[in-house]
PDB file of N, CA and C in Angstrom:
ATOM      1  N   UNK A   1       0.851  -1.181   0.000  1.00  0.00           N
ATOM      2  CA  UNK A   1       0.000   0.000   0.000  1.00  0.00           C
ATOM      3  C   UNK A   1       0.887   1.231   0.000  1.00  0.00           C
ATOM      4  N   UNK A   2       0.704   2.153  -1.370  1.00  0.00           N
ATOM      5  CA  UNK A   2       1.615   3.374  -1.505  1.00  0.00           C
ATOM      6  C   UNK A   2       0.608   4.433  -0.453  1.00  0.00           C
ATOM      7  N   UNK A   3       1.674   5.958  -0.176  1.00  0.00           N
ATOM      8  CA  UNK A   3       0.809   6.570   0.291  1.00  0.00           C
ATOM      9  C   UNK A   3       0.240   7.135  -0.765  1.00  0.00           C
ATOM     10  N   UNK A   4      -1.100   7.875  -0.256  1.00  0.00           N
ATOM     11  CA  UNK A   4      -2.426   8.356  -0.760  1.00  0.00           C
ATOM     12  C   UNK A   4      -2.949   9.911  -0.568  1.00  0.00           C
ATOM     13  N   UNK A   5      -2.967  10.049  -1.829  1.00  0.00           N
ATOM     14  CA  UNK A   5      -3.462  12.063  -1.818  1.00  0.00           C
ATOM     15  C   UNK A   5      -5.011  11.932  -1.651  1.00  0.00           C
ATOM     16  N   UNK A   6      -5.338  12.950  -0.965  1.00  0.00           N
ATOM     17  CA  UNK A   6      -6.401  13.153  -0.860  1.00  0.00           C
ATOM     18  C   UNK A   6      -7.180  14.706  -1.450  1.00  0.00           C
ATOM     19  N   UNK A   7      -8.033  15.135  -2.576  1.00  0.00           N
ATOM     20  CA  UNK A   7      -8.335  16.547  -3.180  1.00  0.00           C
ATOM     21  C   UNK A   7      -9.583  16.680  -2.473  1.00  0.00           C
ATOM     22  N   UNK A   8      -9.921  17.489  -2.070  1.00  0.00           N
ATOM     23  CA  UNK A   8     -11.142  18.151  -1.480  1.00  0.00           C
ATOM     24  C   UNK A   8     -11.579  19.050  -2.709  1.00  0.00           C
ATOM     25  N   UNK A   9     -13.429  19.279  -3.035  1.00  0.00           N
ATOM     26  CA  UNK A   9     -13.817  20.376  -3.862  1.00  0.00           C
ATOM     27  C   UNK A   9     -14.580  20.769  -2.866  1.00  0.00           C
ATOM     28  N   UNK A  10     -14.768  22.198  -2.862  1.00  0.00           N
ATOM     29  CA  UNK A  10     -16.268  22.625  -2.001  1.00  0.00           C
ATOM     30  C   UNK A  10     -17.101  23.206  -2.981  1.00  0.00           C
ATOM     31  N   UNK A  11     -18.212  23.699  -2.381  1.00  0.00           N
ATOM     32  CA  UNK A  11     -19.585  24.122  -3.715  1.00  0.00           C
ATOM     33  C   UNK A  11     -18.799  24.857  -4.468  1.00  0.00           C
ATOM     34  N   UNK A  12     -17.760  26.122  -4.257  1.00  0.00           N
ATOM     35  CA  UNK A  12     -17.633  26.841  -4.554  1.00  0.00           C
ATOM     36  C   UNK A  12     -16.910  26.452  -5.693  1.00  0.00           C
ATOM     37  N   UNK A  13     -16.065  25.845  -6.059  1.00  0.00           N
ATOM     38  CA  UNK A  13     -15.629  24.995  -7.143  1.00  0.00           C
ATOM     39  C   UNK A  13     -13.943  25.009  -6.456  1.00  0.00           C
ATOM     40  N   UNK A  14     -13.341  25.398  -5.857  1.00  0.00           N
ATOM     41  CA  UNK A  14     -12.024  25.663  -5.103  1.00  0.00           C
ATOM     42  C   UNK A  14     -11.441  24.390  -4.466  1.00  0.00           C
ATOM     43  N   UNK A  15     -10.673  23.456  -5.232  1.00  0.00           N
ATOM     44  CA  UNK A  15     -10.054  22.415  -4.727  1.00  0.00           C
ATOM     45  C   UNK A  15      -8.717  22.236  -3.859  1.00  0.00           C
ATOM     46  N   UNK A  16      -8.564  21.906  -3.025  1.00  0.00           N
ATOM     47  CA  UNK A  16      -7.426  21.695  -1.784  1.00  0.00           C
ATOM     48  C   UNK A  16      -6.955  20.604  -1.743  1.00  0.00           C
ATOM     49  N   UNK A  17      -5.721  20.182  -1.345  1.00  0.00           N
ATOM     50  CA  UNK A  17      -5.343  18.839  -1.237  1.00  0.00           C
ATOM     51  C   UNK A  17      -5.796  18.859   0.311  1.00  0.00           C
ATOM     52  N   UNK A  18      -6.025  17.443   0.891  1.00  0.00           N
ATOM     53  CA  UNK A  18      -6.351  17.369   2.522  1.00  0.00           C
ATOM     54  C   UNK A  18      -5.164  16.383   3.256  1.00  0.00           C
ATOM     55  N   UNK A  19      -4.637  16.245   4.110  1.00  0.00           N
ATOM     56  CA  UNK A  19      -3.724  15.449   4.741  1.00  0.00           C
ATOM     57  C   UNK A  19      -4.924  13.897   4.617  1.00  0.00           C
ATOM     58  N   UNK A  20      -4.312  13.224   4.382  1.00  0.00           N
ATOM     59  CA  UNK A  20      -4.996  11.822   4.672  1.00  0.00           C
ATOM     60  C   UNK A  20      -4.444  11.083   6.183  1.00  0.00           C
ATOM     61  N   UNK A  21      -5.528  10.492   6.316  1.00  0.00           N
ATOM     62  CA  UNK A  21      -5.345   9.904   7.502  1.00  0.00           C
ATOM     63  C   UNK A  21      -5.376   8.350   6.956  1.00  0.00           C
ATOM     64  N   UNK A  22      -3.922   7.770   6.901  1.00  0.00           N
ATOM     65  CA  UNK A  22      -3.759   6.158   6.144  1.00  0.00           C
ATOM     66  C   UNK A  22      -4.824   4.913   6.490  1.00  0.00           C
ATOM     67  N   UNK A  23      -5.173   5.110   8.020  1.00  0.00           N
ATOM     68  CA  UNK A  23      -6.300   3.842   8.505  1.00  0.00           C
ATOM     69  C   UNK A  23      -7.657   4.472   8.563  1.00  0.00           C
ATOM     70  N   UNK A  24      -7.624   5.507   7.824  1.00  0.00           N
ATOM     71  CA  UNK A  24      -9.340   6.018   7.962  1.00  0.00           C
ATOM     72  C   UNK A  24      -9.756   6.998   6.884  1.00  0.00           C
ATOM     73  N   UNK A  25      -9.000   6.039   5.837  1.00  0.00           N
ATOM     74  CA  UNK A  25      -8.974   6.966   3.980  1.00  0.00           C
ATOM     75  C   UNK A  25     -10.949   7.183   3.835  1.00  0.00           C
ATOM     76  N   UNK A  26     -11.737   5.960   4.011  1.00  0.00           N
ATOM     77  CA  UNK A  26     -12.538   6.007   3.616  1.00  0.00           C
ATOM     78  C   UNK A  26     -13.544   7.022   4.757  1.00  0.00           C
ATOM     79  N   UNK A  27     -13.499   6.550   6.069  1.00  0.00           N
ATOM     80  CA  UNK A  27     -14.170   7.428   7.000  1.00  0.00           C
ATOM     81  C   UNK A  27     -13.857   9.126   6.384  1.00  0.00           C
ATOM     82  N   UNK A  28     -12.875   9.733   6.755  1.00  0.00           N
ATOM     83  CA  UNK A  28     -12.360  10.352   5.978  1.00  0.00           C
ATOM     84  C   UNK A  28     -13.297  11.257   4.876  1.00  0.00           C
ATOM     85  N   UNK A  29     -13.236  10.237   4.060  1.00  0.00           N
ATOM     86  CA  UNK A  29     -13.764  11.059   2.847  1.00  0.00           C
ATOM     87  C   UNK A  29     -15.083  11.143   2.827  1.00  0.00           C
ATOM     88  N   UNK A  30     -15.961  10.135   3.203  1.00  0.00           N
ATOM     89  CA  UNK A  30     -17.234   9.898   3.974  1.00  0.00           C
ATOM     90  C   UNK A  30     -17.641  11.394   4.352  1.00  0.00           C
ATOM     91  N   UNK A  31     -16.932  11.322   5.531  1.00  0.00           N
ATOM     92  CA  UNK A  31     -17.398  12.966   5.955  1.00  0.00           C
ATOM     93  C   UNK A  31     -17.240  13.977   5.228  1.00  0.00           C
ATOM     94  N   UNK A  32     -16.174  13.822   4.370  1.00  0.00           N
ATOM     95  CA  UNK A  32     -16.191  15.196   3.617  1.00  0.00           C
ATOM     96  C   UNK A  32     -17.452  15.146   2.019  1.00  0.00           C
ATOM     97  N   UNK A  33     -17.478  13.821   1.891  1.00  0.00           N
ATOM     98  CA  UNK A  33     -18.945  13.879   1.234  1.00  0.00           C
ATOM     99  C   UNK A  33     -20.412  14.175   1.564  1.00  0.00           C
ATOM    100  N   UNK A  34     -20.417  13.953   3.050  1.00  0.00           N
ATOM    101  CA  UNK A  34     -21.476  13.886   3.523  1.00  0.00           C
ATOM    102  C   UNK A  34     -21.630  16.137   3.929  1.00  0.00           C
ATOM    103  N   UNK A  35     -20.270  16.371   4.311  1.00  0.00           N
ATOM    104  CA  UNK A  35     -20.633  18.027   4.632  1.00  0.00           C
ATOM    105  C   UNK A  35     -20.691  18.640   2.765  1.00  0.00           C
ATOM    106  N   UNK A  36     -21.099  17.887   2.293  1.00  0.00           N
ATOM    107  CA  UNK A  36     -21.067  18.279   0.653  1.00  0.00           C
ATOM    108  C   UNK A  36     -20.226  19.008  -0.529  1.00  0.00           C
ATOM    109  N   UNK A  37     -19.054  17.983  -0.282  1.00  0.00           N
ATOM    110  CA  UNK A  37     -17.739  18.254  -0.910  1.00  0.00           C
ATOM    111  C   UNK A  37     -17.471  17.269  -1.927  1.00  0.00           C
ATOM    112  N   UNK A  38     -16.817  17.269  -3.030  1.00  0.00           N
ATOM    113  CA  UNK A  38     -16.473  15.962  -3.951  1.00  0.00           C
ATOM    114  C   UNK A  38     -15.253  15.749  -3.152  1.00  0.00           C
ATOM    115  N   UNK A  39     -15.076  14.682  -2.750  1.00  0.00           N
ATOM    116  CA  UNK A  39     -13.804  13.990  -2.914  1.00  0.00           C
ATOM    117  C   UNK A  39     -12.957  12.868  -3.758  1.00  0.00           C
ATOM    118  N   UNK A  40     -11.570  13.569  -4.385  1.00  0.00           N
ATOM    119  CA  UNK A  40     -11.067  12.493  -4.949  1.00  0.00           C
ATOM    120  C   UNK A  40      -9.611  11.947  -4.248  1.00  0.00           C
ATOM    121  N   UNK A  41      -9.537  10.699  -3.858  1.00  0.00           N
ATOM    122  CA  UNK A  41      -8.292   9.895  -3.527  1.00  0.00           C
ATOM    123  C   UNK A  41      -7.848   8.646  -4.641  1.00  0.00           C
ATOM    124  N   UNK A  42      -6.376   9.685  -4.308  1.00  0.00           N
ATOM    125  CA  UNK A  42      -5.327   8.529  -5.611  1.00  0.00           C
ATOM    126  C   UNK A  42      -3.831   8.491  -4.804  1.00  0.00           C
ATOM    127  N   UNK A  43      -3.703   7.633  -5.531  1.00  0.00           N
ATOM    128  CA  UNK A  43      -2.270   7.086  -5.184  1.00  0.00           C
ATOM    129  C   UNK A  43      -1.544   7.326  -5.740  1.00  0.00           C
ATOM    130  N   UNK A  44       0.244   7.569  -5.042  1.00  0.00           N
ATOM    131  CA  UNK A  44       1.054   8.419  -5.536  1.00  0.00           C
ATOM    132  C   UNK A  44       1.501   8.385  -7.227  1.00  0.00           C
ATOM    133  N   UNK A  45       1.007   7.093  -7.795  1.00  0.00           N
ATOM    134  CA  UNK A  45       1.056   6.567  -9.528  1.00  0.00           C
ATOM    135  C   UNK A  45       0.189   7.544  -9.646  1.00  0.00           C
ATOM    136  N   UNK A  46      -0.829   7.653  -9.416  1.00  0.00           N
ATOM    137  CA  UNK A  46      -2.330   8.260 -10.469  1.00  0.00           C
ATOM    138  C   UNK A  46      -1.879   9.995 -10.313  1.00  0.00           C
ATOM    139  N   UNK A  47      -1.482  10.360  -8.668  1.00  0.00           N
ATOM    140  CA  UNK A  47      -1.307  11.667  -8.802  1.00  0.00           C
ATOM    141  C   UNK A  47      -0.404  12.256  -9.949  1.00  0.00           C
ATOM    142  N   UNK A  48       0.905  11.148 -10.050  1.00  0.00           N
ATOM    143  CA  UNK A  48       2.180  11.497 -10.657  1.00  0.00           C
ATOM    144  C   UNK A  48       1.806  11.558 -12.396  1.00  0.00           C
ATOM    145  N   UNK A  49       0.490  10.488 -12.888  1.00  0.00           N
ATOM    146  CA  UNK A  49      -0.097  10.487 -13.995  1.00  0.00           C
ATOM    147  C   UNK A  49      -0.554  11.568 -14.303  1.00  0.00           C
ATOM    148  N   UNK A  50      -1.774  11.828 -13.588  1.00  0.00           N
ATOM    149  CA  UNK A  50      -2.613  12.699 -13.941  1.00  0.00           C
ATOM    150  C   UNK A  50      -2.065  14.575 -14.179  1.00  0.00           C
ATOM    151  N   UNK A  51      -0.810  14.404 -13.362  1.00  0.00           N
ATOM    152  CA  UNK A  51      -0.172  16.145 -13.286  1.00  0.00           C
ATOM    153  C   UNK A  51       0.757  15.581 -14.640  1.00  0.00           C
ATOM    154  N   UNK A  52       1.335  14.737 -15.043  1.00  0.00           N
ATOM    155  CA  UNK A  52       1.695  14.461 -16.444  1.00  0.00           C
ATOM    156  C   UNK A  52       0.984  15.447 -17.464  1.00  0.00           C
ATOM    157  N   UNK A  53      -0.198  14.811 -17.732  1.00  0.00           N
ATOM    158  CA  UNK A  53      -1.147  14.724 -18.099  1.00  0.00           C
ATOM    159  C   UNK A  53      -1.835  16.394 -18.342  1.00  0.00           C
ATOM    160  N   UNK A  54      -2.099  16.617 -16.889  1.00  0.00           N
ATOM    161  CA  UNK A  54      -2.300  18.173 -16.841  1.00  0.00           C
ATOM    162  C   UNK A  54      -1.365  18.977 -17.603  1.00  0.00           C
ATOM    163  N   UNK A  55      -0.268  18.662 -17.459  1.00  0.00           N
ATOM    164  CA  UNK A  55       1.184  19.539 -17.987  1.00  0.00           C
ATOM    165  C   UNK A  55       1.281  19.170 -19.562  1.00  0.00           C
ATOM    166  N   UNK A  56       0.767  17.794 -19.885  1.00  0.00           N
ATOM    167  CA  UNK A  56       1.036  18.394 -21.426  1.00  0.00           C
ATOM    168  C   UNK A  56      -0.447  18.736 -22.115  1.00  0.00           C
ATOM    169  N   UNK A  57      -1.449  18.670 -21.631  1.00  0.00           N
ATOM    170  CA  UNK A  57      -3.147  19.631 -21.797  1.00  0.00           C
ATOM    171  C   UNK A  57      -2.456  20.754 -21.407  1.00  0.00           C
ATOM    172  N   UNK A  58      -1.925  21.499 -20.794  1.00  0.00           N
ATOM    173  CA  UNK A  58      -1.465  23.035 -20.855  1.00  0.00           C
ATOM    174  C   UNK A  58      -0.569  23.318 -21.852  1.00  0.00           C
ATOM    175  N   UNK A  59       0.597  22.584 -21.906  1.00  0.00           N
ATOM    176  CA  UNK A  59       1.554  22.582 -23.416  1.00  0.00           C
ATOM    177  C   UNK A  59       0.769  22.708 -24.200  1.00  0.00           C
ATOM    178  N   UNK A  60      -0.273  21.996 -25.019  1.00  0.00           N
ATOM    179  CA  UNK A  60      -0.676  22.053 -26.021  1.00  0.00           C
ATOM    180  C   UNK A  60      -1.612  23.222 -26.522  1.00  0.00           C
ATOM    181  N   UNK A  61      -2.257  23.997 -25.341  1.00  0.00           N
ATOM    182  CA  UNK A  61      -2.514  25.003 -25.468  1.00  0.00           C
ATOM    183  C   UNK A  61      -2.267  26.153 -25.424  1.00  0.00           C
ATOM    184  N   UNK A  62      -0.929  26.122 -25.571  1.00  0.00           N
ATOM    185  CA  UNK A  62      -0.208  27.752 -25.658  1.00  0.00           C
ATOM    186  C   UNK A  62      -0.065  27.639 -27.030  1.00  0.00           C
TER     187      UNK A  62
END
């Protein structure tokens, strides 16, 4: 088990990363769904993908 990012959205559309808590990923996010937030959790592969990813969707648009 790698460690795990955790992104918070609130209504407002303003996303945060949140400290994760490793034995209570899902409680955790639970609550932050339930006070009506999206939450997304990935692992240090998907984070390291996805900002790839982001970075060449911005390249391509300059």
């Amino acid at each position: 088990m790698g460690k795990k990012y955790m992104f918070v959205t609130d209504s407002n559309g303003k996303s945060h990363e949140v400290k994760v808590d490793p034995k209570n990923v899902s409680r955790q996010a639970a609550e932050h769904r339930s006070a009506g937030r999206e939450v997304t959790v990935m692992s240090e592969d998907e984070r390291i993908r996805y900002g790839q990813t982001a970075n060449q969707i911005r390249d391509s648009h300059r």
